[in-house]
Protein backbone atom coordinates (compact mmCIF):
# COMPACT_ATOMS: atom_id res chain seq x y z
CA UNK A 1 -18.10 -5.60 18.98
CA UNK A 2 -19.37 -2.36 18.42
CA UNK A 3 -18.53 1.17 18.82
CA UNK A 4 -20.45 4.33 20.72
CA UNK A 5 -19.95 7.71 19.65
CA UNK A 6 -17.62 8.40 22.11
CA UNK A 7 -15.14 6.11 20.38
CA UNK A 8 -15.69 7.61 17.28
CA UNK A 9 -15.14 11.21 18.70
CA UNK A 10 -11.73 9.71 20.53
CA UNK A 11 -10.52 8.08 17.51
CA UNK A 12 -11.00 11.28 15.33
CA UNK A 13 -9.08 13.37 17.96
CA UNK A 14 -6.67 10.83 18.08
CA UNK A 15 -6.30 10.62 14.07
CA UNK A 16 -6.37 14.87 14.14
CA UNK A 17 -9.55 14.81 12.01
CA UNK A 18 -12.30 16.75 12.78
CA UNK A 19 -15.64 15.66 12.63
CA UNK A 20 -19.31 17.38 13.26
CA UNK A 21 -21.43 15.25 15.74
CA UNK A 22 -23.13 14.34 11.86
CA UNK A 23 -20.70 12.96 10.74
CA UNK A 24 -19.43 11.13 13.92
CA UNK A 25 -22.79 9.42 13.96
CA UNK A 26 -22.76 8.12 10.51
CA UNK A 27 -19.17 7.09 10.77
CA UNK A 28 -20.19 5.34 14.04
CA UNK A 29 -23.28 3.65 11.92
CA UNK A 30 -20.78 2.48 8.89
CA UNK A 31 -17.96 1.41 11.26
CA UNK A 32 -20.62 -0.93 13.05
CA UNK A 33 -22.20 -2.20 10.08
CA UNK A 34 -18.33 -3.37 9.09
CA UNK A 35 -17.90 -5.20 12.39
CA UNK A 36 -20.89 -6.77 11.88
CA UNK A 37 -19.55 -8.12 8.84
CA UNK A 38 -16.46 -8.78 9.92
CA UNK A 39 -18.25 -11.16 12.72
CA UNK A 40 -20.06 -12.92 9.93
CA UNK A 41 -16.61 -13.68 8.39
CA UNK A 42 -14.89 -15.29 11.45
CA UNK A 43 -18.09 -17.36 11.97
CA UNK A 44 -17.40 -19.12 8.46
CA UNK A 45 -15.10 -22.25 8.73
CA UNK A 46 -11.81 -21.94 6.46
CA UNK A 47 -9.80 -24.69 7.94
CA UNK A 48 -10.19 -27.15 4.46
CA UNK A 49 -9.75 -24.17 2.75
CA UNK A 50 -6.29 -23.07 0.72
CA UNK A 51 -4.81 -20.04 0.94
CA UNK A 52 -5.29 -17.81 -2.49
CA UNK A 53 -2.17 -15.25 -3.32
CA UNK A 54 -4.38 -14.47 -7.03
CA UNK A 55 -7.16 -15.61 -8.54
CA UNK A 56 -5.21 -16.55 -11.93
CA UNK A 57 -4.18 -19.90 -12.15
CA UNK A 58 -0.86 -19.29 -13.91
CA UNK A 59 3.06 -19.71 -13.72
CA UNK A 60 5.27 -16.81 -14.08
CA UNK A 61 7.35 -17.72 -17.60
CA UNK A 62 11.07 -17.40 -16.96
CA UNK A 63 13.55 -16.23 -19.51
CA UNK A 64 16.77 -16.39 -20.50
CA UNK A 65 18.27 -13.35 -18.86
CA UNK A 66 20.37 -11.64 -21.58
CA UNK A 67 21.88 -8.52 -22.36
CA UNK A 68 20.98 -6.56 -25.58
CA UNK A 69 23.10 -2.96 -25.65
CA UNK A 70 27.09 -3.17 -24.93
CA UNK A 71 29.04 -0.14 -24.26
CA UNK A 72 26.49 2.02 -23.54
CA UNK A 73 28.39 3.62 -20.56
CA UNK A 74 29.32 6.93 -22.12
CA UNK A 75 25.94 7.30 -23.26
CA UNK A 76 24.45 7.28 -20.08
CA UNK A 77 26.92 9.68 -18.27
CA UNK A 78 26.51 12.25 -21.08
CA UNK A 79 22.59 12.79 -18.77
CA UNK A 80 24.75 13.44 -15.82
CA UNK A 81 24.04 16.88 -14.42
CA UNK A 82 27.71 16.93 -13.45
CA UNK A 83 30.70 15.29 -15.79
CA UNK A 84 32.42 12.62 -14.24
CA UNK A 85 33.70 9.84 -16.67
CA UNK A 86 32.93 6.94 -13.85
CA UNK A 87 29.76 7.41 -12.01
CA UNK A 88 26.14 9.28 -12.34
CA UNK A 89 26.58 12.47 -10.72
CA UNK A 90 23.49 14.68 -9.25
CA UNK A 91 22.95 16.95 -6.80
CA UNK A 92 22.99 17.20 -3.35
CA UNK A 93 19.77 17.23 -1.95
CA UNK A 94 19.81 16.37 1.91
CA UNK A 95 22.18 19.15 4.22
């Protein structure tokens, strides 16, 4: 696949950036030079291949899920912009 000027110039209007006939042409050069590559990727042959989520070879560590501060509430509602002795009050923000 490859891509002509004119695609480059029709993408950039599409995208709403503007671009001297410069740049166009050396944004048309790297954008074929990436297909290219991209070709020379599907020719490889992945099928034995696994699929990789990270390159780390480790188990997350679970742990005991416990809690450490009690009765904390009034704390916490003292940062309240507004006093309310139930819930976190802020402002409204959307009309």
């Amino acid at each position: 696949m490859s891509i002509d000027l004119k695609t480059v110039k029709h993408i950039s209007k599409l995208s709403r950036i503007s671009l001297d006939d410069e740049k166009a042409k050396k944004l048309e050069k790297d954008l074929n030079s990436i297909f290219k590559f991209i070709e020379k990727l599907n020719e490889l042959d992945t099928s034995k291949t696994e699929a990789l989520s990270s390159i780390v070879e480790t188990k997350l560590q679970l742990r005991k899920d416990e809690i450490k501060s009690k009765d904390i509430r009034e704390q916490i509602l003292k940062n309240s912009p507004s006093e309310n002795k139930d819930f976190f009050v802020v402002p409204k923000v959307v009309e």
